[in-house]
N, C-alpha and C. Protein backbone atom coordinates (compact mmCIF):
# COMPACT_ATOMS: atom_id res chain seq x y z
N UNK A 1 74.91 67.92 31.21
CA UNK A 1 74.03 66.96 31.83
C UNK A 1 72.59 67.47 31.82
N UNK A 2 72.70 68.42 32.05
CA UNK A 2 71.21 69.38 32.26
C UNK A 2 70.43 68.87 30.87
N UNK A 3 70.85 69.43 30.10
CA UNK A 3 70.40 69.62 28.49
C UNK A 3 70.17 67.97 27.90
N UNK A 4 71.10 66.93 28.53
CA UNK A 4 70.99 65.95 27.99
C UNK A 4 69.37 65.32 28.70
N UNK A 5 69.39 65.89 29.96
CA UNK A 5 68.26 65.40 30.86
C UNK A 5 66.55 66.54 30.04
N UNK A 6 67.12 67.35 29.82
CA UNK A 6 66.60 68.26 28.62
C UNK A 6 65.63 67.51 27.94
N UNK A 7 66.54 67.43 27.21
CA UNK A 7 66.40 66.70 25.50
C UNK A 7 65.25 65.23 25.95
N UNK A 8 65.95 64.49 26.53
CA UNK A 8 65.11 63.16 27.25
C UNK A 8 63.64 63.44 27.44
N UNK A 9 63.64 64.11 28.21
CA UNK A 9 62.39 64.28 29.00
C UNK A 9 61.44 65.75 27.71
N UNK A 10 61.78 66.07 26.97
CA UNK A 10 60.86 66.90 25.95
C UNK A 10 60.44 65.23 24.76
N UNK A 11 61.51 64.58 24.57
CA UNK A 11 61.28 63.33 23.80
C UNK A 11 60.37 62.57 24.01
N UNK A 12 60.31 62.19 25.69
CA UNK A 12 59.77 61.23 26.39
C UNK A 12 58.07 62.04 26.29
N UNK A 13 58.13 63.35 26.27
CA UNK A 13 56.84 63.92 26.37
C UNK A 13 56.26 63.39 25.10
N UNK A 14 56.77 64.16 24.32
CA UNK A 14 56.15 64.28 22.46
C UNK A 14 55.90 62.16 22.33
N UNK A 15 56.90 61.81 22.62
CA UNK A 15 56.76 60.56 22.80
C UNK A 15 55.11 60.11 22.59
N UNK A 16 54.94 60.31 24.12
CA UNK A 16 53.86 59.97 25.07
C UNK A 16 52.69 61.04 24.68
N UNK A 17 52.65 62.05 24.14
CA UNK A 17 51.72 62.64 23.67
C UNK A 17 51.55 61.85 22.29
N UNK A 18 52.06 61.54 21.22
CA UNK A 18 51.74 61.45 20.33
C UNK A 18 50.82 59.67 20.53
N UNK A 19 51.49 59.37 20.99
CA UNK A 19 51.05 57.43 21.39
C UNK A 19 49.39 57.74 21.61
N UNK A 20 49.41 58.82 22.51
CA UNK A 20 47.69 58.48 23.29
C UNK A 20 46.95 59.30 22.39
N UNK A 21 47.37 59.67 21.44
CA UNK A 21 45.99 60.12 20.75
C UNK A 21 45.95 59.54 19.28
N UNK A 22 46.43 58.58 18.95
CA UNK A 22 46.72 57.82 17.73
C UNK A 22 45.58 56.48 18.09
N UNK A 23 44.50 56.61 16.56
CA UNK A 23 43.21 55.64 17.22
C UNK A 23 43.08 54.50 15.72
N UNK A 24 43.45 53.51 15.81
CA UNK A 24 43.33 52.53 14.31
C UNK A 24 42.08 51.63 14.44
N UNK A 25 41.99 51.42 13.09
CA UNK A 25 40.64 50.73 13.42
C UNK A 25 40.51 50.60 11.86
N UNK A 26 39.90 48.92 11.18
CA UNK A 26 39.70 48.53 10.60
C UNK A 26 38.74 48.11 10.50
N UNK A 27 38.01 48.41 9.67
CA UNK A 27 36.33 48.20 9.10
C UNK A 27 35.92 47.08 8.26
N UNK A 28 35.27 46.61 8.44
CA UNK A 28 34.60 45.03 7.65
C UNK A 28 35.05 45.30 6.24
N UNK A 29 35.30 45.93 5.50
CA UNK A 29 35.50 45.99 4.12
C UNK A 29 36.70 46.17 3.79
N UNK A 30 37.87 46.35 4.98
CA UNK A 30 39.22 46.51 5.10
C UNK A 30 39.74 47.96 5.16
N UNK A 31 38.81 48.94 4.85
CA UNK A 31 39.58 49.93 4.69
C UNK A 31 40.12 50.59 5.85
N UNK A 32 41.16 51.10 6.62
CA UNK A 32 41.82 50.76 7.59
C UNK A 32 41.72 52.71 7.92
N UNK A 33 41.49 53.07 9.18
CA UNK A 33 41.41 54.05 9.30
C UNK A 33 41.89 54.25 10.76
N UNK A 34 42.71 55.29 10.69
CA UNK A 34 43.87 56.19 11.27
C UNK A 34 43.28 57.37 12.12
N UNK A 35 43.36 57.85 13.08
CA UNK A 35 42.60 59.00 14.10
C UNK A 35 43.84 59.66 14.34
N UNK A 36 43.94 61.21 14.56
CA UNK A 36 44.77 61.49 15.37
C UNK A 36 44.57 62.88 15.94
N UNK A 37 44.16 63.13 17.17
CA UNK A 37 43.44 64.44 17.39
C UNK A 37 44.51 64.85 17.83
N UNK A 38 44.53 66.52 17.85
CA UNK A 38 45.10 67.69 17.48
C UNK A 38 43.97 68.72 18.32
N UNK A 39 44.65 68.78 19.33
CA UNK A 39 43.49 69.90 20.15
C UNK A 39 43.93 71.54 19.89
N UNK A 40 45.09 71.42 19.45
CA UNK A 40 46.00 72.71 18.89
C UNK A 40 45.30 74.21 18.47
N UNK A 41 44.20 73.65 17.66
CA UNK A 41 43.12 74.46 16.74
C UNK A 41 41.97 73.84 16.58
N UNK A 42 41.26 74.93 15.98
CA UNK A 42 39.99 73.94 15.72
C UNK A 42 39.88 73.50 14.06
N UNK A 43 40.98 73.07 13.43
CA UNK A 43 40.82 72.58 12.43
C UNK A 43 41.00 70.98 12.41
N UNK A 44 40.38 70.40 11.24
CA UNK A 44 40.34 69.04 11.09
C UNK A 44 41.02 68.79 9.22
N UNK A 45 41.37 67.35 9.61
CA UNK A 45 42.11 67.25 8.21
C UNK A 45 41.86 65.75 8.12
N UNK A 46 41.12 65.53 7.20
CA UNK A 46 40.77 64.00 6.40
C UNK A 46 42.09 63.72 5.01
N UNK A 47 42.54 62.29 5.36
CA UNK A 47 43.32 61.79 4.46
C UNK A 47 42.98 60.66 4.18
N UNK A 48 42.29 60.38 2.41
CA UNK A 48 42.83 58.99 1.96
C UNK A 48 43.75 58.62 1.26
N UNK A 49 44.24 57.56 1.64
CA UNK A 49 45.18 57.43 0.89
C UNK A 49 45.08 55.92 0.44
N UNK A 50 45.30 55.70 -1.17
CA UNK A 50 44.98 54.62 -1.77
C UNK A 50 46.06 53.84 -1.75
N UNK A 51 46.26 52.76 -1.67
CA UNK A 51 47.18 51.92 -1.80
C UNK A 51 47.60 51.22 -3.41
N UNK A 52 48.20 52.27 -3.66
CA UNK A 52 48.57 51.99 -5.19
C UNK A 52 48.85 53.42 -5.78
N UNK A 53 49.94 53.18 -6.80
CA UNK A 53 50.76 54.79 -7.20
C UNK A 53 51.12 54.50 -9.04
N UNK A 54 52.28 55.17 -9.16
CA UNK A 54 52.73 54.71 -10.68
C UNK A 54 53.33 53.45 -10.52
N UNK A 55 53.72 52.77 -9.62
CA UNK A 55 54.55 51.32 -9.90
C UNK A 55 53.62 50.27 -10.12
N UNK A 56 52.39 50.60 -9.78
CA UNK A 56 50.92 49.63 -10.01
C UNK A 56 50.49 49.66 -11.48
N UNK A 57 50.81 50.26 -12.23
CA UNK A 57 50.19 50.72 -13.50
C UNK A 57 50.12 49.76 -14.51
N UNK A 58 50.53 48.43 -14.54
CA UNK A 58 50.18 47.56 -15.33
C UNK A 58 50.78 47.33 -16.63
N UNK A 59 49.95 47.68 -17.49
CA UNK A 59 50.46 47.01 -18.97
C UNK A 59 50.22 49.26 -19.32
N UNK A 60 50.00 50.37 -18.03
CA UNK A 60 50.10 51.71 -18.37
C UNK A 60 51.22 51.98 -18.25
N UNK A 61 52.59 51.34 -17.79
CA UNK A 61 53.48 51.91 -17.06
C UNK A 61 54.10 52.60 -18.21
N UNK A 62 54.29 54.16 -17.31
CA UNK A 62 55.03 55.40 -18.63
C UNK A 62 53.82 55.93 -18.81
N UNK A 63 52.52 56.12 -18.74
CA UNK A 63 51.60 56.62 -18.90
C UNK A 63 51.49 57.70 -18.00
N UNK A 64 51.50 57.25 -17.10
CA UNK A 64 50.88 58.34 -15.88
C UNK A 64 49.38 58.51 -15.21
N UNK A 65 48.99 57.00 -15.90
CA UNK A 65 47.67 57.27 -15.62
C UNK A 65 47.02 57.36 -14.11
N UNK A 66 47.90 56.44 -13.22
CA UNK A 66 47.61 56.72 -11.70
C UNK A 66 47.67 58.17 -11.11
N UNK A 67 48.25 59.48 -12.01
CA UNK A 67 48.62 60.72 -11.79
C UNK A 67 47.54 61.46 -12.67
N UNK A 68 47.03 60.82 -13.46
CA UNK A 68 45.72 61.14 -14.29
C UNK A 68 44.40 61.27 -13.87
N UNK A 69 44.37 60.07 -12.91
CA UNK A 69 42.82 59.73 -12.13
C UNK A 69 43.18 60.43 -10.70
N UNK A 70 44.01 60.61 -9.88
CA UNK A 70 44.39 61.76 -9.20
C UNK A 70 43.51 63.08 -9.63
N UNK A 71 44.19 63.43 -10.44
CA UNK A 71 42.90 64.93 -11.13
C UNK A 71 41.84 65.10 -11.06
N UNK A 72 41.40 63.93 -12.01
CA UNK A 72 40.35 63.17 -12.12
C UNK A 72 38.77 63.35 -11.06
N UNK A 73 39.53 62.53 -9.90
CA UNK A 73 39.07 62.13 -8.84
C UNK A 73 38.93 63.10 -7.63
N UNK A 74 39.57 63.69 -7.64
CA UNK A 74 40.44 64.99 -6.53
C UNK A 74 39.47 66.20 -7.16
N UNK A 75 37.99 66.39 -6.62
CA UNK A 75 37.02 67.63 -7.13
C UNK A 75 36.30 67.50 -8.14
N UNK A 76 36.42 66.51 -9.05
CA UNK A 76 36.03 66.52 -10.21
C UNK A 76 34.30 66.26 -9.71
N UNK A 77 33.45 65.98 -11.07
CA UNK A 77 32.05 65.47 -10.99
C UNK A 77 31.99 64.05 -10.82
N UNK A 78 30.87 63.56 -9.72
CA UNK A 78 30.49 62.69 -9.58
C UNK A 78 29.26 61.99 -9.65
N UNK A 79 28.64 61.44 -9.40
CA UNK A 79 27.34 60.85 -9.83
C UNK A 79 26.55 61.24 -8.52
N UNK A 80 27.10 62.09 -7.43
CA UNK A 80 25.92 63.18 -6.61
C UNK A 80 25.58 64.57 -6.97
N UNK A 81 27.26 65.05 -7.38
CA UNK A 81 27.24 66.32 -7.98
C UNK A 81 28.03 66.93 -8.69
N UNK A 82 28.20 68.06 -9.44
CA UNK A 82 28.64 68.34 -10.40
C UNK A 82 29.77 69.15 -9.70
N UNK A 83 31.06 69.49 -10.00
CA UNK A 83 32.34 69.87 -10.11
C UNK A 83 31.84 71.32 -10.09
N UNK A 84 31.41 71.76 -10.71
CA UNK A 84 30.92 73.61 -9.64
C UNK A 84 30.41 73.00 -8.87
N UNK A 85 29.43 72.49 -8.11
CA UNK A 85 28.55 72.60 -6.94
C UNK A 85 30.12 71.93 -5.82
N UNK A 86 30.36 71.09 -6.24
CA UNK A 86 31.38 70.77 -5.19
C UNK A 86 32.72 71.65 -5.03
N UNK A 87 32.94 72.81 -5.49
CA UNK A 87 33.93 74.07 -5.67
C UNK A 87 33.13 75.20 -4.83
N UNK A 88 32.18 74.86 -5.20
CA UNK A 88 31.22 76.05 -4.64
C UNK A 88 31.07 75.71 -2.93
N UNK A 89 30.74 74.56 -2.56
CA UNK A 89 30.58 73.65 -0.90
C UNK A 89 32.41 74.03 -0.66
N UNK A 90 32.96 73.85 -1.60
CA UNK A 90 34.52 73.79 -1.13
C UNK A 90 34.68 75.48 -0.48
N UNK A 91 34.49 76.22 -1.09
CA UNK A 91 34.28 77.99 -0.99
C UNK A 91 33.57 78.13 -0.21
N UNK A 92 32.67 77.86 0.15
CA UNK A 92 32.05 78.35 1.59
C UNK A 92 32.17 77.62 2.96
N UNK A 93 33.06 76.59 2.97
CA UNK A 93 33.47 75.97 3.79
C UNK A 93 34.88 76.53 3.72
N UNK A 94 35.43 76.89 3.17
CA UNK A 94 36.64 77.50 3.47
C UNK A 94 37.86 76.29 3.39
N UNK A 95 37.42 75.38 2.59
CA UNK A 95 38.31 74.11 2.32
C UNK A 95 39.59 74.38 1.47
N UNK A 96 40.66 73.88 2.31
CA UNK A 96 41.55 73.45 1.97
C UNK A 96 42.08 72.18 0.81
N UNK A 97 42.25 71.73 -0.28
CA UNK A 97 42.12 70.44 -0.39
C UNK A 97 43.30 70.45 -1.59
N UNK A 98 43.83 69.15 -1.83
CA UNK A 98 44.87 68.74 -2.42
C UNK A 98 44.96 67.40 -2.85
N UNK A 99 45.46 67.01 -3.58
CA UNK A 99 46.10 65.87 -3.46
C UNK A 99 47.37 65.00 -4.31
N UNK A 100 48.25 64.29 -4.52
CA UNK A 100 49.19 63.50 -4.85
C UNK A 100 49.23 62.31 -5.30
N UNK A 101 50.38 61.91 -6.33
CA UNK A 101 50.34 60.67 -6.48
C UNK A 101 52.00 60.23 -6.41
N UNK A 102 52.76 59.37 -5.94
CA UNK A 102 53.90 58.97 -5.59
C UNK A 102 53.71 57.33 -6.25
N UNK A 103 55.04 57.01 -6.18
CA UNK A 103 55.01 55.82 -6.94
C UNK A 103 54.19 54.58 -6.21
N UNK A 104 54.08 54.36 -4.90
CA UNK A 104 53.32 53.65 -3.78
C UNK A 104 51.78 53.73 -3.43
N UNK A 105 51.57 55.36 -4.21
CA UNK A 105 50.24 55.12 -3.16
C UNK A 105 49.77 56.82 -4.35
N UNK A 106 48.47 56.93 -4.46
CA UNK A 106 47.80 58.24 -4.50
C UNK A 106 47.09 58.26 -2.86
N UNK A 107 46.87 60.10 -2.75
CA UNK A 107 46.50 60.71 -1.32
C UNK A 107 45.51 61.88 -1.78
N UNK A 108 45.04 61.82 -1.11
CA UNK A 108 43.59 63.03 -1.09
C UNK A 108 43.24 63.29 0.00
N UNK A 109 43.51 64.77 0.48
CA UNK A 109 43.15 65.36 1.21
C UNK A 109 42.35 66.85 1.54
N UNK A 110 41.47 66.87 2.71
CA UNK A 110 40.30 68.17 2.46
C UNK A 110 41.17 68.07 4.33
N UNK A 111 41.28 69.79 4.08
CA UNK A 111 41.56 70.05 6.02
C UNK A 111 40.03 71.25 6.13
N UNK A 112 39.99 71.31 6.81
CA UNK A 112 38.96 72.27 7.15
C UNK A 112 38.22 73.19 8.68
N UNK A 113 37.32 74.07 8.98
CA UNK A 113 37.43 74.24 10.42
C UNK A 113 36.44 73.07 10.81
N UNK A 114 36.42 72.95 12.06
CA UNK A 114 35.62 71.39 12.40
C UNK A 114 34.17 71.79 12.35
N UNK A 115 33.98 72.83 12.28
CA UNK A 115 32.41 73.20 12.54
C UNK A 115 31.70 72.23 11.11
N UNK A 116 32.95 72.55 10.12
CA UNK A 116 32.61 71.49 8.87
C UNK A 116 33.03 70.43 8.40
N UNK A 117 33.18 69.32 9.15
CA UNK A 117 34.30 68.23 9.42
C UNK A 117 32.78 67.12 8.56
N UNK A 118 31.88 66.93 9.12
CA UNK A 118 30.56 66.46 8.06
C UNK A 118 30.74 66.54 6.39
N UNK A 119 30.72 67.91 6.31
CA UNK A 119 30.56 68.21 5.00
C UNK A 119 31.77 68.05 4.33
N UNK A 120 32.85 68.07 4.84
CA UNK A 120 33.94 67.67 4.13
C UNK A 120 34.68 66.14 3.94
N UNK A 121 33.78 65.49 4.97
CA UNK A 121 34.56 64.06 4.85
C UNK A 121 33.45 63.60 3.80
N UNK A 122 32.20 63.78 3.50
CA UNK A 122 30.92 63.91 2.98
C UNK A 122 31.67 64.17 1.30
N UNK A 123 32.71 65.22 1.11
CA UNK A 123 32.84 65.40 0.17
C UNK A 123 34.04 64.34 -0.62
N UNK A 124 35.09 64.44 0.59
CA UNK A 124 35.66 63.28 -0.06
C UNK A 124 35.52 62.09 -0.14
N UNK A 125 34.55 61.61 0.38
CA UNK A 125 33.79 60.11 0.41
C UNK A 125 33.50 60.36 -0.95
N UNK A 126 32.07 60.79 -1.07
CA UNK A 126 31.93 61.13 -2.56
C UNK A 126 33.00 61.33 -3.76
N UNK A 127 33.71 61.86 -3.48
CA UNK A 127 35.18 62.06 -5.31
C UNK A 127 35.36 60.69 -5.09
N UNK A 128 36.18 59.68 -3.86
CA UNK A 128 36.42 58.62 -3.54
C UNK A 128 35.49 57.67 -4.41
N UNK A 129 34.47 57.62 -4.25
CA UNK A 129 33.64 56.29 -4.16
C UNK A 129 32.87 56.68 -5.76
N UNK A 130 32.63 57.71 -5.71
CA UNK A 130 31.73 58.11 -7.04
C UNK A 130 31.62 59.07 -8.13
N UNK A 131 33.22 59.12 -8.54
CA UNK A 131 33.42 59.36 -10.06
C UNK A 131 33.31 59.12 -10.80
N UNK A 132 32.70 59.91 -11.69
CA UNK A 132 32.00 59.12 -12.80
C UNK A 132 32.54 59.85 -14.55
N UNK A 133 34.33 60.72 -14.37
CA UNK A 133 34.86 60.76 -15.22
C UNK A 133 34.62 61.49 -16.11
N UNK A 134 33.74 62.66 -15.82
CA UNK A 134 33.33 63.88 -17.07
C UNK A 134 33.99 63.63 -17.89
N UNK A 135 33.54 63.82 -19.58
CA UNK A 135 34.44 63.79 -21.23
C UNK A 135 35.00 64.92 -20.50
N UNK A 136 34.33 65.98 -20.73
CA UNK A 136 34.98 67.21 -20.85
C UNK A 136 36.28 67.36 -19.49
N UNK A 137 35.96 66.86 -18.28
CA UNK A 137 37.09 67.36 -17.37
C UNK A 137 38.41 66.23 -17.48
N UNK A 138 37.94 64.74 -18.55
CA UNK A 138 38.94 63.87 -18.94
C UNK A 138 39.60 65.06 -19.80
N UNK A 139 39.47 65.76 -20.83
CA UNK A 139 39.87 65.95 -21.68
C UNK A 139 40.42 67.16 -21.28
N UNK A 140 40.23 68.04 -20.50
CA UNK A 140 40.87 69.49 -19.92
C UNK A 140 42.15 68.65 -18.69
N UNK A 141 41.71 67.61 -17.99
CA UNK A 141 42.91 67.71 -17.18
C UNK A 141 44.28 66.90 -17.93
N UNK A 142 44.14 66.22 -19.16
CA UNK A 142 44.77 66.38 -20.20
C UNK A 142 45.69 67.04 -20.42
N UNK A 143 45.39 68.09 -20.81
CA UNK A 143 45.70 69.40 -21.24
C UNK A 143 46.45 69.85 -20.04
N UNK A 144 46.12 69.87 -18.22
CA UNK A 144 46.65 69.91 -17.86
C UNK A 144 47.57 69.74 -17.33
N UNK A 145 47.76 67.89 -17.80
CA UNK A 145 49.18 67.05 -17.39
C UNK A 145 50.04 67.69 -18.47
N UNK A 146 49.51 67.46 -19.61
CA UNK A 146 50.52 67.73 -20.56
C UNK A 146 51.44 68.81 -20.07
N UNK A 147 51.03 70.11 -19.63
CA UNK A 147 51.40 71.01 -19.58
C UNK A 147 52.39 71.35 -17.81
N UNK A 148 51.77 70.00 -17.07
CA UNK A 148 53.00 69.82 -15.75
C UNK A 148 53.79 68.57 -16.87
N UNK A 149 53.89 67.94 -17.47
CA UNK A 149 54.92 67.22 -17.77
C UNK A 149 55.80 67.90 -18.32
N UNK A 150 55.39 68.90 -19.32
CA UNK A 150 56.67 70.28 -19.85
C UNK A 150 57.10 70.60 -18.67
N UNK A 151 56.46 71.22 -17.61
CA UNK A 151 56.80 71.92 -16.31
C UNK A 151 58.08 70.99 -15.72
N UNK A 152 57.31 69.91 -15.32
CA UNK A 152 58.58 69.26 -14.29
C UNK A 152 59.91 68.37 -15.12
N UNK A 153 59.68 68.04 -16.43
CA UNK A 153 60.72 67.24 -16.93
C UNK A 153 61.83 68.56 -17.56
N UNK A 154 61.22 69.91 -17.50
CA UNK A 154 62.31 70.81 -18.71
C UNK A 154 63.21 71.14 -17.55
N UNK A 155 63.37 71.52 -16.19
CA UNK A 155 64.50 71.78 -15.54
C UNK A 155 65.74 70.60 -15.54
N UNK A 156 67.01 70.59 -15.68
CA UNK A 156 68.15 69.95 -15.62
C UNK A 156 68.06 69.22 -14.54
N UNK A 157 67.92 69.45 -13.56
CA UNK A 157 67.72 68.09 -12.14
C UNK A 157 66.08 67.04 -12.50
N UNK A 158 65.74 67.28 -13.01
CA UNK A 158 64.41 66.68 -13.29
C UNK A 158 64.96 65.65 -14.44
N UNK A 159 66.05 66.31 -15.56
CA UNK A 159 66.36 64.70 -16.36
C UNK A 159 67.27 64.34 -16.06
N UNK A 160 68.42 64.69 -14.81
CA UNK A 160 69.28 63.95 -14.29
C UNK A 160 68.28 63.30 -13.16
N UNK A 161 67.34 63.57 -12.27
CA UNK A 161 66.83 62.57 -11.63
C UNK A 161 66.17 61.46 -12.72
N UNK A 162 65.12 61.37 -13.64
CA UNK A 162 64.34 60.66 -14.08
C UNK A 162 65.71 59.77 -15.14
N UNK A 163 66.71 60.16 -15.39
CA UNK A 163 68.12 59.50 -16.02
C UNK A 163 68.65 58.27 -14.97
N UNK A 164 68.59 58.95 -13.64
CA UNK A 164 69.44 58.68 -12.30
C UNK A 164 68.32 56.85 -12.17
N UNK A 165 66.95 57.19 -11.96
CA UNK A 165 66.28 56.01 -11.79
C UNK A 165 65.71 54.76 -12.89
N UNK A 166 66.16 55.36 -14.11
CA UNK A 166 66.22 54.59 -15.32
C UNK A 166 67.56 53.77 -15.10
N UNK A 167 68.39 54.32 -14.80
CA UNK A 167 69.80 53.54 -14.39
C UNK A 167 69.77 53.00 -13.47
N UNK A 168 69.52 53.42 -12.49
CA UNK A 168 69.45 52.73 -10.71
C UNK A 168 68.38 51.27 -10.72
N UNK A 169 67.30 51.84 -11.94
CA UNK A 169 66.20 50.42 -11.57
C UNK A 169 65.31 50.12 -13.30
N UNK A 170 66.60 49.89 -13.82
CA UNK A 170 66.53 49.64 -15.42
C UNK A 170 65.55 48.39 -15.62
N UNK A 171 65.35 47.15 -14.32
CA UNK A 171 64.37 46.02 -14.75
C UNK A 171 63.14 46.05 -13.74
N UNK A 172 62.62 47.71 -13.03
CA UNK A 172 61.55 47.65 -12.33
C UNK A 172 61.15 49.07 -12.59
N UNK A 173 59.38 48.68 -12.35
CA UNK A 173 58.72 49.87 -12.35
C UNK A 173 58.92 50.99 -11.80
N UNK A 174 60.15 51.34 -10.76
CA UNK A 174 60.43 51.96 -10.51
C UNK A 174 61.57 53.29 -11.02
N UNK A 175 61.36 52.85 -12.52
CA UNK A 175 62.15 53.60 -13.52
C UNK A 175 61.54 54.20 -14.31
N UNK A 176 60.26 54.31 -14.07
CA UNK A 176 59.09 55.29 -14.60
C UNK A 176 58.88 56.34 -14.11
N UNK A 177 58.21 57.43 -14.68
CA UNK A 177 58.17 58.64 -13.90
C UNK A 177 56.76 58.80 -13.67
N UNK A 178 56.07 59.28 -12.53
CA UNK A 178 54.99 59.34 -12.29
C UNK A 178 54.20 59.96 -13.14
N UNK A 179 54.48 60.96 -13.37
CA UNK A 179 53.87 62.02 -13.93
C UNK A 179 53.55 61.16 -15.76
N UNK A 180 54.28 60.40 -15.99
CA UNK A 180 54.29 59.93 -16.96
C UNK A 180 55.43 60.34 -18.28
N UNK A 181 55.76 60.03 -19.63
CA UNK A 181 56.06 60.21 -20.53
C UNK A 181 55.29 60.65 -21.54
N UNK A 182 55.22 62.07 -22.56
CA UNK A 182 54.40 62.42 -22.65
C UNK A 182 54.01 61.98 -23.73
N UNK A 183 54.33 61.40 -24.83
CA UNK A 183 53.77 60.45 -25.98
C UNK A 183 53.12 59.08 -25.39
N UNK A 184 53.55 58.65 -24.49
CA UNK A 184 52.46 57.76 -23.96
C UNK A 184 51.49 58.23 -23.21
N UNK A 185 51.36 59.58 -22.40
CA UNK A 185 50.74 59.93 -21.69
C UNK A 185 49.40 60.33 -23.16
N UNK A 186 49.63 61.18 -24.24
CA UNK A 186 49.13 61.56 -25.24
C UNK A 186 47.86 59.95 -25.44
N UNK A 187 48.39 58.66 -25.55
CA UNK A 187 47.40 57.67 -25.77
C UNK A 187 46.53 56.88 -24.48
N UNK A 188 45.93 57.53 -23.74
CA UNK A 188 45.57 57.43 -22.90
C UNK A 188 43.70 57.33 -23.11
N UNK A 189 43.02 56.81 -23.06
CA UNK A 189 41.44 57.16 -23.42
C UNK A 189 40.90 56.87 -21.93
N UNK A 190 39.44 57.36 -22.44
CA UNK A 190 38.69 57.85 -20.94
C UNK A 190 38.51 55.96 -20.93
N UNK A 191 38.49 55.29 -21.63
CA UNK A 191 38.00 53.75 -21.46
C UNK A 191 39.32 53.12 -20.47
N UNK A 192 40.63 53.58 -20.84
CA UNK A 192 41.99 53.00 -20.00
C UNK A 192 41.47 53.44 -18.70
């Protein structure tokens, strides 16, 4: 009884902690933004996340290109600054940053200490809004899909999964692999 009264009342807390610090709010242009403070530390962590993944890919699907502009976009140069200068702000801010692409959605994220919570939402606003697609970093992160598509398709669970969802969803986009196929991934131009 104890433990069950336990369990309840640690639930009912986390519950009730998590509710009151969760802040939404949607902005004239729709983009919908999420709060959730964390008094824990003094770090902060910005997430966008786009609404659209590999199942969006169009007349690309098998490409990978939603896993392409991920790279891309995620540090690269933009039309404020150049890909060292923004590595370099990343290094002395002590930034954390990453990001993903899943079949639903690409995510980009910078965590950081809050003293630099400015300069880092500053930074991912910028990759966000104003990439402008370097030849040269189109053509190196290339090179570097190619070389995660060897990575993740050569282990045995990787072509029994990507086998498993070709079968499971043979008449939807969901039988593509994110990462792409790599002869289609190969015809890809900076214009797609």
């Amino acid at each position: 009884m104890r433990k069950t009264f336990f369990v309840l009342l640690v639930t009912l807390f986390l519950i009730n902690l998590s509710a009151a610090e969760l802040l939404q709010k949607t902005l004239p242009n729709g983009m919908e933004i999420v709060v959730k403070e964390n008094f824990s530390n003094n770090s902060v962590g910005f997430y966008c996340f786009v609404k659209t993944g590999s199942i969006s890919e169009d007349e690309h699907l098998g490409k990978g290109i939603s896993h392409y502009l991920e790279h891309l976009v995620s540090g690269g140069t933009t039309s404020k600054r150049t890909e060292k200068e923004y590595s370099e702000i990343s290094k002395n801010i002590g930034a954390i940053s990453n990001a993903y692409t899943s079949k639903m959605v690409t995510a980009y994220h910078l965590i950081v200490d809050n003293t630099y919570q400015d300069q880092a939402l500053e930074m991912l606003s910028e990759h966000i809004q104003f990439c402008v697609l370097d030849e040269y970093e189109v053509e190196r992160e290339k090179q570097v899909i190619l070389k995660e598509i060897v990575m993740s398709m050569t282990p045995p669970y990787s072509k029994v999964s990507q086998r498993n969802g070709e079968v499971v969803y043979p008449n939807s986009n969901m039988k593509y692999p994110i990462i792409g196929y790599t002869e289609l991934f190969k015809t890809i131009t900076r214009e797609d």
